[in-house]
Protein backbone atom coordinates (compact mmCIF):
# COMPACT_ATOMS: atom_id res chain seq x y z
CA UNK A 1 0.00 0.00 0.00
CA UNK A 2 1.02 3.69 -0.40
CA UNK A 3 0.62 6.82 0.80
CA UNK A 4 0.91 10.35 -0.48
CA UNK A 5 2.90 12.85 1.28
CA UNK A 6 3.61 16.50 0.53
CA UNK A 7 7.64 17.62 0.68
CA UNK A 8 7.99 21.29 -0.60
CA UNK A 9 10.01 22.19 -2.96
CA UNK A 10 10.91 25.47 -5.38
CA UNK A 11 8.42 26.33 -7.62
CA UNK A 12 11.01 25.96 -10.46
CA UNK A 13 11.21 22.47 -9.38
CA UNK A 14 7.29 22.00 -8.95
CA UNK A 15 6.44 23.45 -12.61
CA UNK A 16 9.17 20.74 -13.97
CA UNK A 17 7.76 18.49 -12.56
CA UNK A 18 4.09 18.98 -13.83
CA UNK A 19 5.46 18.58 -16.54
CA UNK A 20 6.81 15.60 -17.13
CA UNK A 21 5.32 12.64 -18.93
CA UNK A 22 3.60 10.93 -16.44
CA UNK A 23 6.15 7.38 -17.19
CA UNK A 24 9.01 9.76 -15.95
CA UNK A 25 7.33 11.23 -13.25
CA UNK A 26 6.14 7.65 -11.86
CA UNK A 27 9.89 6.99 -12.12
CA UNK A 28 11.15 9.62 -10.08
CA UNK A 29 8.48 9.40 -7.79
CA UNK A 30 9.66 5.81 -7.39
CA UNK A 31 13.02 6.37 -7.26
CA UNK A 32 12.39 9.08 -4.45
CA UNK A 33 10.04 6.51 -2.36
CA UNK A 34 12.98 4.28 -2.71
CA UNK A 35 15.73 7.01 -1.35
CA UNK A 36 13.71 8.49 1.55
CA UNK A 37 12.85 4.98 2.46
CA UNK A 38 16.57 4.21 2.95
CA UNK A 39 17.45 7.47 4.06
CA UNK A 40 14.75 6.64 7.01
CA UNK A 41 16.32 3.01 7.73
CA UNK A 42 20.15 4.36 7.66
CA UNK A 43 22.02 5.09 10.60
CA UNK A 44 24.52 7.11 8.89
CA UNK A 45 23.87 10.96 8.59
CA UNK A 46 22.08 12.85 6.48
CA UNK A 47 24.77 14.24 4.81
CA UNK A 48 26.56 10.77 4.39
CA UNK A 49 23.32 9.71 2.73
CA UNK A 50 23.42 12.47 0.24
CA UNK A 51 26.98 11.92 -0.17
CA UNK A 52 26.30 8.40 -2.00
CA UNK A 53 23.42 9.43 -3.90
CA UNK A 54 25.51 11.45 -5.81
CA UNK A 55 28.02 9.26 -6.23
């Protein structure tokens, strides 16, 4: 099951976003579920975490 949740971001950001195809924007949205969902699990630091996403 999922649940929506509302993060805010720039309105740059938002307006890109909207519009998207909706394929690529179900693929970010997955790929963000998938970060935060690790970032939540992780022990290491935020920072860390950000650190090896961009890797």
């Amino acid at each position: 099951m999922t649940k929506n949740i509302i993060i805010s971001v720039s309105s740059e950001t938002a307006s890109a976003f909207d519009n998207l195809l909706l394929e690529k924007r179900n693929k970010i949205q997955n790929f963000l579920s998938l970060q935060l969902e690790t970032a939540l699990k992780c022990k290491q630091s935020l920072l860390k975490i950000i650190v090896n996403i961009c890797e």
